[in-house]
N, C-alpha and C. Protein backbone atom coordinates (compact mmCIF):
# COMPACT_ATOMS: atom_id res chain seq x y z
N UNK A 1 -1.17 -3.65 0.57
CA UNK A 1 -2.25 -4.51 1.02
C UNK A 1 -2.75 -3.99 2.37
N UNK A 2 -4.09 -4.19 2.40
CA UNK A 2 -4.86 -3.38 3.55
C UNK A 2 -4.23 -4.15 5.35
N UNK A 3 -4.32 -4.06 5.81
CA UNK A 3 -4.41 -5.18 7.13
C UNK A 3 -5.63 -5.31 7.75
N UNK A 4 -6.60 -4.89 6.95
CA UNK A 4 -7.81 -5.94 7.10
C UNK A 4 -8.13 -6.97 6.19
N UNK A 5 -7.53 -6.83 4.78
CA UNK A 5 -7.16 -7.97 3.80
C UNK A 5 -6.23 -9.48 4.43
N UNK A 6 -5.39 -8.83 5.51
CA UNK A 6 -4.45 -10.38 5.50
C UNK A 6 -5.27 -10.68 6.59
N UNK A 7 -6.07 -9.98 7.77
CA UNK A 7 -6.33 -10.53 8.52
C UNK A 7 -7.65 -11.39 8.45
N UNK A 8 -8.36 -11.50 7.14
CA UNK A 8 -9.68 -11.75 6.82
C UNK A 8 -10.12 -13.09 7.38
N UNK A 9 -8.98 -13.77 6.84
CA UNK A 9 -9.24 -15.15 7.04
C UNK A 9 -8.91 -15.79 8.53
N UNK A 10 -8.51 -15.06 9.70
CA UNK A 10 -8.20 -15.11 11.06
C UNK A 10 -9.39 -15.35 11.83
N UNK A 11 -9.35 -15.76 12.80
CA UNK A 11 -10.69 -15.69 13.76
C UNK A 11 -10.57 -14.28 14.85
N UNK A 12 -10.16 -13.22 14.45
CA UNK A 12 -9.98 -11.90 15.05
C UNK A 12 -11.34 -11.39 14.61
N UNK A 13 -12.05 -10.38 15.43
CA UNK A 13 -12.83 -9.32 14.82
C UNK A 13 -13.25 -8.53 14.54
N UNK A 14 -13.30 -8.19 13.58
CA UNK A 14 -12.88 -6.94 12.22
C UNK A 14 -13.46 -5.66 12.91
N UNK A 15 -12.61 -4.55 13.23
CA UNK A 15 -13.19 -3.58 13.42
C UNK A 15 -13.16 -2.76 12.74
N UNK A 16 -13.34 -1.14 13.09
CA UNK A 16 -13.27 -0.06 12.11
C UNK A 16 -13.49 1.35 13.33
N UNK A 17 -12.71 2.08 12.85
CA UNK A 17 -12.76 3.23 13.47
C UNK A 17 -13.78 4.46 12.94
N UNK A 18 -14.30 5.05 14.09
CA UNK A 18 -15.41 6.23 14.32
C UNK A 18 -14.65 7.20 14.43
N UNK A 19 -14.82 8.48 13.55
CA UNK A 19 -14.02 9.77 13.98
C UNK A 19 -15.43 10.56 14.39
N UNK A 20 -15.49 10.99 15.37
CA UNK A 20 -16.63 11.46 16.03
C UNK A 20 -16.50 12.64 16.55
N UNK A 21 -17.15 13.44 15.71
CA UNK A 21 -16.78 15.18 16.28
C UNK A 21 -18.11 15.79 16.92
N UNK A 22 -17.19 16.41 18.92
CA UNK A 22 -18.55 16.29 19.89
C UNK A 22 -19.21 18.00 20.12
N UNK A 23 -19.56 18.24 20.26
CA UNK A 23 -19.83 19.99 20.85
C UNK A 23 -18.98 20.27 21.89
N UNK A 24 -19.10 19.06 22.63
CA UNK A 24 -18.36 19.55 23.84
C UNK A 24 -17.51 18.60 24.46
N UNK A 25 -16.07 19.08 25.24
CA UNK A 25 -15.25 18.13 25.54
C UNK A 25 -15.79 16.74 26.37
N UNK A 26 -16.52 17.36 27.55
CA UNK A 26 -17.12 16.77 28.19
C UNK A 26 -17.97 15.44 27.57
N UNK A 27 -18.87 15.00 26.84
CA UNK A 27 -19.30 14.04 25.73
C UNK A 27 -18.68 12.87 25.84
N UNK A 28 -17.45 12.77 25.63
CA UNK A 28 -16.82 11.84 25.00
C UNK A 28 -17.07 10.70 26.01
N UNK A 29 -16.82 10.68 27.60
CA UNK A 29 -17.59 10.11 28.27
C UNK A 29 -18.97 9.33 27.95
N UNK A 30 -19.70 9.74 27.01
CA UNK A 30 -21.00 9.31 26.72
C UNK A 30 -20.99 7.94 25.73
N UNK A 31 -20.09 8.43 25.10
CA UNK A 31 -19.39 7.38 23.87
C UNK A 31 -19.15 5.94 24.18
N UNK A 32 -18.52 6.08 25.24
CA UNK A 32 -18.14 4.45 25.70
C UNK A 32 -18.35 3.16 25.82
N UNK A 33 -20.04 3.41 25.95
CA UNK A 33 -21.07 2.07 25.82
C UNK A 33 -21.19 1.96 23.89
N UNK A 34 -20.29 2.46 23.12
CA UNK A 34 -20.92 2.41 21.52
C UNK A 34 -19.96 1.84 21.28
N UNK A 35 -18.44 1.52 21.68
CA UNK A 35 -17.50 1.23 21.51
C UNK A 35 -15.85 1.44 22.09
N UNK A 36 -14.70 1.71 21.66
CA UNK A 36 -13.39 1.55 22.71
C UNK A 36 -13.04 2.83 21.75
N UNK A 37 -12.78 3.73 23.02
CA UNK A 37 -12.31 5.01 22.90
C UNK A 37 -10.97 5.17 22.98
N UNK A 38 -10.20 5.22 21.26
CA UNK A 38 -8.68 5.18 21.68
C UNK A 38 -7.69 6.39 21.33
N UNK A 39 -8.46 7.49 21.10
CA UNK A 39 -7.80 8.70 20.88
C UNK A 39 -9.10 9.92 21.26
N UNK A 40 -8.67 11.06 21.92
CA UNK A 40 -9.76 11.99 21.79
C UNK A 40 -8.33 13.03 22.05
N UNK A 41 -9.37 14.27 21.37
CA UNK A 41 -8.21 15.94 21.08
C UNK A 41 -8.91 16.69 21.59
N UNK A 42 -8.78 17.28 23.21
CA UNK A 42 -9.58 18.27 23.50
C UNK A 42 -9.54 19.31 22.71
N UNK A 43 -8.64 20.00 21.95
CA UNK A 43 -8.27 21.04 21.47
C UNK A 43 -9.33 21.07 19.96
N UNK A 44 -9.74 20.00 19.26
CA UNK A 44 -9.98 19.57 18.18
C UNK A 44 -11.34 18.91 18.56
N UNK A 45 -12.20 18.66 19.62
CA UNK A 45 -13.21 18.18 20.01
C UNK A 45 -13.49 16.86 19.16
N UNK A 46 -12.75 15.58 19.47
CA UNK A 46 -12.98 14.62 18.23
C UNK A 46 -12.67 13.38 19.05
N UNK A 47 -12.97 12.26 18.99
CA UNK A 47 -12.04 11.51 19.32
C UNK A 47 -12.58 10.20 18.51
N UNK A 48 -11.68 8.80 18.46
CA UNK A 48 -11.11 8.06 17.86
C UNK A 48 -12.01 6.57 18.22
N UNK A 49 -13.67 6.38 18.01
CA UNK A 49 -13.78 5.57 18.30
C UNK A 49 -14.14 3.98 17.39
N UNK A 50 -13.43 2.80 18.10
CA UNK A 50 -13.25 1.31 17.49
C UNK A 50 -14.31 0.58 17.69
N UNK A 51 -15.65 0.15 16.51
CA UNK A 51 -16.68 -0.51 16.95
C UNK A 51 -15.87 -1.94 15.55
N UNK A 52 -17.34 -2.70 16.24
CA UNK A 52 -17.00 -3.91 15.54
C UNK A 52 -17.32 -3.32 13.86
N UNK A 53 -16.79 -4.17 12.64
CA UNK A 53 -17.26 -3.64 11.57
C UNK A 53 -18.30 -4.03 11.09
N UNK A 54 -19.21 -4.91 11.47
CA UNK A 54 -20.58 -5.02 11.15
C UNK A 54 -21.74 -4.21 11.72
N UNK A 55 -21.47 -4.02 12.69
CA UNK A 55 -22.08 -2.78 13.13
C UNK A 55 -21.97 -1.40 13.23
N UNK A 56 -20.96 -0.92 12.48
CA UNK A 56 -20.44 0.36 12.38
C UNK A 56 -21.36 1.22 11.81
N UNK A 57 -22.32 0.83 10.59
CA UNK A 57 -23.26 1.61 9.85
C UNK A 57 -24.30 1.78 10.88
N UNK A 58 -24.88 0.99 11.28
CA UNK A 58 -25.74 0.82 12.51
C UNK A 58 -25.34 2.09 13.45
N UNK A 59 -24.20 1.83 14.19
CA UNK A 59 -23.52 2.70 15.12
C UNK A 59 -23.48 4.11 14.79
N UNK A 60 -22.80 4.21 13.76
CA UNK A 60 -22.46 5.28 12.96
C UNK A 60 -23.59 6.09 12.90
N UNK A 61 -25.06 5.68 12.75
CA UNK A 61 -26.49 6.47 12.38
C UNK A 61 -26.93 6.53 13.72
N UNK A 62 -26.92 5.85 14.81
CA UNK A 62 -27.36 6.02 15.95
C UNK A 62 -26.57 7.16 17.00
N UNK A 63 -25.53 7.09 16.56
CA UNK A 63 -24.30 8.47 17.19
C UNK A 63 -24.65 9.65 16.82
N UNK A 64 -25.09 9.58 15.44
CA UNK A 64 -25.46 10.65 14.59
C UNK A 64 -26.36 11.49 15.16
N UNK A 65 -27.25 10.87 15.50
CA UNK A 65 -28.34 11.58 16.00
C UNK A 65 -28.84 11.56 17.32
N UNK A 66 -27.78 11.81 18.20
CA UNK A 66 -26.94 12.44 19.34
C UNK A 66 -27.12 13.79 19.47
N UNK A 67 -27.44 14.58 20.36
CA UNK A 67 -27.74 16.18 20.52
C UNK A 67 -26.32 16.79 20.79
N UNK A 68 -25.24 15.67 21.22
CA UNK A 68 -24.03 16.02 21.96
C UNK A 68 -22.87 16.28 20.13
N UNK A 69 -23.14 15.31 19.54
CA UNK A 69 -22.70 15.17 18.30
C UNK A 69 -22.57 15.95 16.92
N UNK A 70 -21.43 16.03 16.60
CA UNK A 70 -21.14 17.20 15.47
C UNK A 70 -21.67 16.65 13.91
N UNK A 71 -20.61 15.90 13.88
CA UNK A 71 -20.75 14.72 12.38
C UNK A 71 -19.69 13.62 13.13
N UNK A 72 -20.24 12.72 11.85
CA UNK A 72 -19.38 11.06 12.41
C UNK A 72 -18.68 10.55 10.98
N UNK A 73 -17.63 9.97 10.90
CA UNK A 73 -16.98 9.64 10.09
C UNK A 73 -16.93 8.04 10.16
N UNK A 74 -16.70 7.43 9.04
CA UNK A 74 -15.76 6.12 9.36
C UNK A 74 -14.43 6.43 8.24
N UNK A 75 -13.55 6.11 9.45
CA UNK A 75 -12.49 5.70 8.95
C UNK A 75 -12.18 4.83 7.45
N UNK A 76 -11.43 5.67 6.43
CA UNK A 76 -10.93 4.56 4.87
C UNK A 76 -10.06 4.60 5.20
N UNK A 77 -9.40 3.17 6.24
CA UNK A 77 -8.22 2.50 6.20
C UNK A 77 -8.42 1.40 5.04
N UNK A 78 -9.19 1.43 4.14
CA UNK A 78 -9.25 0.25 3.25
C UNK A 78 -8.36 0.69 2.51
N UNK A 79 -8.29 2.15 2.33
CA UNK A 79 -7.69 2.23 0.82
C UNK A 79 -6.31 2.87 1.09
N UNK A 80 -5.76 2.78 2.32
CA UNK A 80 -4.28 2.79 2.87
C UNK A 80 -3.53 1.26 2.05
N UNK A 81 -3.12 1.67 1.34
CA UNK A 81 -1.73 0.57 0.57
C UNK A 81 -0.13 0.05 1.51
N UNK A 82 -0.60 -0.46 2.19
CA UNK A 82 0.71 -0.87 3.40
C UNK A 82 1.66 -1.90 2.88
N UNK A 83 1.68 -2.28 1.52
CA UNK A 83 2.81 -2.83 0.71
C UNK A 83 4.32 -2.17 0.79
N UNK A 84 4.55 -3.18 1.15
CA UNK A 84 6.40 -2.53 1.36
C UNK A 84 6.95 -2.16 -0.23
N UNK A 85 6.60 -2.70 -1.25
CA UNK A 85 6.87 -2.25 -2.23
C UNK A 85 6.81 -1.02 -2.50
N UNK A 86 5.41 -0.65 -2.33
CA UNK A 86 4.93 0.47 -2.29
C UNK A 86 5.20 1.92 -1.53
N UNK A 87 5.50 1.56 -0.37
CA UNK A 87 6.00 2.29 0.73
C UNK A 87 7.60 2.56 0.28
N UNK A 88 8.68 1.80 -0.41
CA UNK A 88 9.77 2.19 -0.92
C UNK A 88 9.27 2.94 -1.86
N UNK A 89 8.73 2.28 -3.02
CA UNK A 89 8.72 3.39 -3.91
C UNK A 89 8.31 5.14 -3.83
N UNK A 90 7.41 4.93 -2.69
CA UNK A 90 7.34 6.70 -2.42
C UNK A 90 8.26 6.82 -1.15
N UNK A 91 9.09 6.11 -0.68
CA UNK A 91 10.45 6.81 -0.08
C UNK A 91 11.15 7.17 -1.25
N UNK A 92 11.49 6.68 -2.14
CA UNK A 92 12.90 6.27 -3.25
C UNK A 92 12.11 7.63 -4.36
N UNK A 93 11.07 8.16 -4.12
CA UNK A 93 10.47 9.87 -5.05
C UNK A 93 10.64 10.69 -4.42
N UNK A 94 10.40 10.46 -2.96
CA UNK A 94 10.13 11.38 -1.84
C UNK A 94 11.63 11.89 -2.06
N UNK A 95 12.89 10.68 -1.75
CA UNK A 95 14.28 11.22 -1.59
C UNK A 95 14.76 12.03 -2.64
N UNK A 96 14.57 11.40 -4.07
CA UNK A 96 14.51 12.21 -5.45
C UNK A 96 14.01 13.71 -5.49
N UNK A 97 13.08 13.60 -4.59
CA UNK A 97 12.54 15.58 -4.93
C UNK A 97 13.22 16.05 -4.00
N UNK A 98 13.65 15.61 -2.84
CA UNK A 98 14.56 15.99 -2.12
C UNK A 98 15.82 16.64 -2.39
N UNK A 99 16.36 15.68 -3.24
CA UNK A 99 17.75 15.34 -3.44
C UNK A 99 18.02 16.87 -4.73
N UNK A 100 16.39 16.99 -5.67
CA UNK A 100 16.84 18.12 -6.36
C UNK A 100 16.47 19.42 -5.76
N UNK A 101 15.66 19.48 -4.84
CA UNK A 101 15.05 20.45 -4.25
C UNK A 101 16.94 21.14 -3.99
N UNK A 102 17.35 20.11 -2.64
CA UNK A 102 18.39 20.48 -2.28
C UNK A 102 19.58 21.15 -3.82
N UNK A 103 19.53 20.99 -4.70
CA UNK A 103 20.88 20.74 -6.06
C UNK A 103 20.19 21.95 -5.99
N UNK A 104 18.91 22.16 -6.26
CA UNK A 104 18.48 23.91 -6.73
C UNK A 104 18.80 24.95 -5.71
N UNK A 105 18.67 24.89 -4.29
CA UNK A 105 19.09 25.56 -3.82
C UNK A 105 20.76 25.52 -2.91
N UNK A 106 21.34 24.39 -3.80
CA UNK A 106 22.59 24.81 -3.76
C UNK A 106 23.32 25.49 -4.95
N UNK A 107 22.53 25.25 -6.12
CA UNK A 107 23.09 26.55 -7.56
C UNK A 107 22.87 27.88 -7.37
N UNK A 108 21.45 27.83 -6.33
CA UNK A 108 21.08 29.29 -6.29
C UNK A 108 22.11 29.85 -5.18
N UNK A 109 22.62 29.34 -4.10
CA UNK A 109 23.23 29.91 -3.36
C UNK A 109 24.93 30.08 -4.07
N UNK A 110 25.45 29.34 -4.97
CA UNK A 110 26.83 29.76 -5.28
C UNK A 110 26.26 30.32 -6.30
N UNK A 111 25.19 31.11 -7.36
CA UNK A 111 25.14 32.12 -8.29
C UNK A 111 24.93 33.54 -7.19
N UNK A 112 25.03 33.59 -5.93
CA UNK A 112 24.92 34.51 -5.31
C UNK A 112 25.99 34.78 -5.11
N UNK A 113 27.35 34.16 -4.64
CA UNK A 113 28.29 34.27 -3.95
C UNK A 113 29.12 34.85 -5.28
């Protein structure tokens, strides 16, 4: 389940994240009046910005066409599945391929010996 699903019915408000890729490090500074700047990668020229989610499409087209600006993303945290069910079950495969990965290269190492 999303955690914008449980939080729907809350009086919180709904945001959504901007992945915003700049020309130049310097930029990101510029960003600030569009929304809350909570990650940037000098190395990766990008950073991480949180507008409200009704205005994100809005935002999103007005960033765009920015001279400073690469491309703009929004964030699909919708379709992140944060069910604990779920989250075991790909631990409890994850450990399984593990578990034979490891058996294969312990046959292969005693057919050597």
């Amino acid at each position: 389940m999303s955690i914008n699903q449980e939080i729907e019915n809350t009086h919180l408000i709904k945001r959504v994240a901007l992945i915003v890729y700049l020309k130049s490090v310097s930029d990101q500074y510029k960003l600030r009046h569009y929304g809350d700047i909570v990650y940037f990668s000098k190395k990766m020229k990008y950073c991480v910005l949180y507008v409200n989610r009704k205005e994100a499409e809005e935002v999103k087209k007005e960033i765009s066409q920015l001279d400073f600006i690469k491309h703009v993303e929004i964030l699909a945290e919708e379709n992140v599945n944060l069910d604990s069910k779920y989250i075991e079950s790909q631990i409890t495969t994850m450990a399984k391929e593990a578990e034979e990965k490891l058996q294969l290269e312990q046959e292969k190492n005693e057919d050597q010996i």
